[in-house]
C-alpha atoms as a PDB file:
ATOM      1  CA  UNK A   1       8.146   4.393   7.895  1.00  0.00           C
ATOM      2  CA  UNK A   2       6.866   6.310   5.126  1.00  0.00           C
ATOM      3  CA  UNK A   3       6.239  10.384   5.949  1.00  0.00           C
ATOM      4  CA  UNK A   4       2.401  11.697   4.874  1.00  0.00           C
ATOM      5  CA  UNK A   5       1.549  15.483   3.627  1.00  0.00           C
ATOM      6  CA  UNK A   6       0.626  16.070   7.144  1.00  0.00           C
ATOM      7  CA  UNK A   7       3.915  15.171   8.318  1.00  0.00           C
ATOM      8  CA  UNK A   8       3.118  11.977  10.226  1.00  0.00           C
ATOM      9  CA  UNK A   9       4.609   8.539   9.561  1.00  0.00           C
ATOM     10  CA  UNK A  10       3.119   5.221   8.428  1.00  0.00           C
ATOM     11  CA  UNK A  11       4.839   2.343   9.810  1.00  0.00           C
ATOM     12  CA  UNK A  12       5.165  -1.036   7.982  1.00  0.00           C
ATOM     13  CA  UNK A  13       1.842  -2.423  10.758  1.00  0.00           C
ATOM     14  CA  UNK A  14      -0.464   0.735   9.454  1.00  0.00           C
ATOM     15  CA  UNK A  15       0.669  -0.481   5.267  1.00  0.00           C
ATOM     16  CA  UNK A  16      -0.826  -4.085   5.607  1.00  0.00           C
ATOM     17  CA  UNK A  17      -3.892  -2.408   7.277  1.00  0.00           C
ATOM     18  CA  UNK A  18      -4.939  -0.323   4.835  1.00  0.00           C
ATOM     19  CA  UNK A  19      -4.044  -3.168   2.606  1.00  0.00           C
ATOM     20  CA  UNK A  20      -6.322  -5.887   4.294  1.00  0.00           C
ATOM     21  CA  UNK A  21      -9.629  -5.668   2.125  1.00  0.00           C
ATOM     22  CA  UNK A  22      -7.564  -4.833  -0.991  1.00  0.00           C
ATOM     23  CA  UNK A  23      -5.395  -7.797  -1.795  1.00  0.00           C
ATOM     24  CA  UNK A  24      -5.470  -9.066  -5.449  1.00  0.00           C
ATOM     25  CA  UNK A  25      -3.370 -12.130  -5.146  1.00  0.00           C
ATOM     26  CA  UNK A  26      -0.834 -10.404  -7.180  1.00  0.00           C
ATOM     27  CA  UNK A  27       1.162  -7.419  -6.705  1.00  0.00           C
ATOM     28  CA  UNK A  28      -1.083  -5.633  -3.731  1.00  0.00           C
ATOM     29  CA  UNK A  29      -0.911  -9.184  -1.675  1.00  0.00           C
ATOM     30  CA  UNK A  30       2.727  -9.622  -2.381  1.00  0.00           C
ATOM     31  CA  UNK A  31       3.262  -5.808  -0.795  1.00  0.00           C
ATOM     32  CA  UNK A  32       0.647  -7.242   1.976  1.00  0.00           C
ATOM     33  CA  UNK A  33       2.205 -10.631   2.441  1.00  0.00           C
ATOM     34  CA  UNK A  34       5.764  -9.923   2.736  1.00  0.00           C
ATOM     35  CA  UNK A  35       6.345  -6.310   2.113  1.00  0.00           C
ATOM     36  CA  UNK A  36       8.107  -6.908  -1.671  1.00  0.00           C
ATOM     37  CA  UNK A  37       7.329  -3.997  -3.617  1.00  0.00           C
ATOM     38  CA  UNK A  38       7.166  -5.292  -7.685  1.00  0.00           C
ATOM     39  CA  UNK A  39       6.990  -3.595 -10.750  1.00  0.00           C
ATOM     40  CA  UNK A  40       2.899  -2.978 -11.381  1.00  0.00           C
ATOM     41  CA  UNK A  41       2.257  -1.894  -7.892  1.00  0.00           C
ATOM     42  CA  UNK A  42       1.428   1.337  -8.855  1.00  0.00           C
ATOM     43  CA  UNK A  43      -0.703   0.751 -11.227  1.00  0.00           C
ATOM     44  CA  UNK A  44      -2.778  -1.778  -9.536  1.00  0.00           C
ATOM     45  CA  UNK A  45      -3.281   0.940  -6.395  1.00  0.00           C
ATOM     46  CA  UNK A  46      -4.189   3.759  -8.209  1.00  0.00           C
ATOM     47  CA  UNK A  47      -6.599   1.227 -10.524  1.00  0.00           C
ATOM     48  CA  UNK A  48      -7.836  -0.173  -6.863  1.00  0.00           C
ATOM     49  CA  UNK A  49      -7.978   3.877  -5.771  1.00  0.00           C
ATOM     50  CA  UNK A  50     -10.058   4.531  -8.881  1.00  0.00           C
ATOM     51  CA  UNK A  51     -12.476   1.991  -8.456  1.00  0.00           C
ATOM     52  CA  UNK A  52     -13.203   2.964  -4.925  1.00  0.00           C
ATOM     53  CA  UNK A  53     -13.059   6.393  -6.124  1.00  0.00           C
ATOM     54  CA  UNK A  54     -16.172   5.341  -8.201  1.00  0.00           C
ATOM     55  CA  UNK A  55     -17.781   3.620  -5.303  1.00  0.00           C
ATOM     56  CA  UNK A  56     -18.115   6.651  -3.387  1.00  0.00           C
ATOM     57  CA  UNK A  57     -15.354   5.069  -0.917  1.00  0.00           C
ATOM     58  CA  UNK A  58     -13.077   8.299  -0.251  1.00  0.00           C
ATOM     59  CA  UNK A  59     -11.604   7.816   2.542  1.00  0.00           C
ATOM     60  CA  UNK A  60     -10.399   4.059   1.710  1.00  0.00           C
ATOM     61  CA  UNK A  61      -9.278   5.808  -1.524  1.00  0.00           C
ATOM     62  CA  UNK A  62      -7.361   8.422   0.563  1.00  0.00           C
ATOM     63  CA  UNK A  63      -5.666   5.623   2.779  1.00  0.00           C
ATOM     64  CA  UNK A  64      -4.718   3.797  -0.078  1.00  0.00           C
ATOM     65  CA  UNK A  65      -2.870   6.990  -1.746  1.00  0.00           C
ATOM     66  CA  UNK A  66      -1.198   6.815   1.433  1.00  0.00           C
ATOM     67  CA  UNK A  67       0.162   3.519   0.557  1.00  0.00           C
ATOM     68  CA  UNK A  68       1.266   4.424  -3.008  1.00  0.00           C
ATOM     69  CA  UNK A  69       3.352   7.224  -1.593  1.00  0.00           C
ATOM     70  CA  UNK A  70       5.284   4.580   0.691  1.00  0.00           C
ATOM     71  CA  UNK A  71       5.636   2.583  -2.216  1.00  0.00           C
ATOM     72  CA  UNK A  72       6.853   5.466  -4.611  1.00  0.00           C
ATOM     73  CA  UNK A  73       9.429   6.237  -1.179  1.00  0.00           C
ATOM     74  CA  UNK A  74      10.802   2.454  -0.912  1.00  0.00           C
ATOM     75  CA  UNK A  75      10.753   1.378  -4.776  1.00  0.00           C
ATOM     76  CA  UNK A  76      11.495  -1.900  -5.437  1.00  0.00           C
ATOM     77  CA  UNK A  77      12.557  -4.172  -2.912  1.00  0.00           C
ATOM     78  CA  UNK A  78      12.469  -8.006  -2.134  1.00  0.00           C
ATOM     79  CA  UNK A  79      10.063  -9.590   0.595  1.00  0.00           C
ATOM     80  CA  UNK A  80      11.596  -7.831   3.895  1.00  0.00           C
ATOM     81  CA  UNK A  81      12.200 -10.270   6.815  1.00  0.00           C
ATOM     82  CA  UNK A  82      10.004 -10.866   9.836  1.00  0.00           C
ATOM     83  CA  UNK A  83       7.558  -8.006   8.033  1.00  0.00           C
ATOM     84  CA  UNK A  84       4.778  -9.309   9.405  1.00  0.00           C
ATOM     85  CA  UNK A  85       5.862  -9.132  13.191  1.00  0.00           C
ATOM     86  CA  UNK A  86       6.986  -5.089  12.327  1.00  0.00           C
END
């Protein structure tokens, strides 16, 4: 689990729910899929967070910063077993 500003945690289940809508079939669907965080997943988040950004979509821009922090927390890591059933 990944700690928030507030202080509250974001467990791996909460990640590929704010990640649903936003897969790319590259880096963002990998972190989705199987919970592998690659090199360029930063970029393509804050690019995603941008866009939505521009779309008036705040919130979904907020959740998704969430995300980035958890990924900036873990760095890179392989595909993490069973991380769909976490």
């Amino acid at each position: 689990m990944s700690e928030l500003s507030d202080g509250t945690r974001l467990s791996d289940h909460e990640i590929r729910e704010r990640l649903r809508g936003h897969q790319d079939g590259g880096v963002i669907s990998a972190l989705f899929e199987t919970g592998a965080i690659r090199p360029g997943i930063e970029a393509a988040l804050s690019l995603r967070m941008d866009a939505l950004e521009d779309e008036g979509k705040h919130v979904d821009a907020e959740r998704l910063g969430d995300v980035l922090t958890y990924v900036c927390d873990v760095m890179d890591r392989p595909p993490v077993p069973n991380w769909v059933n976490r």
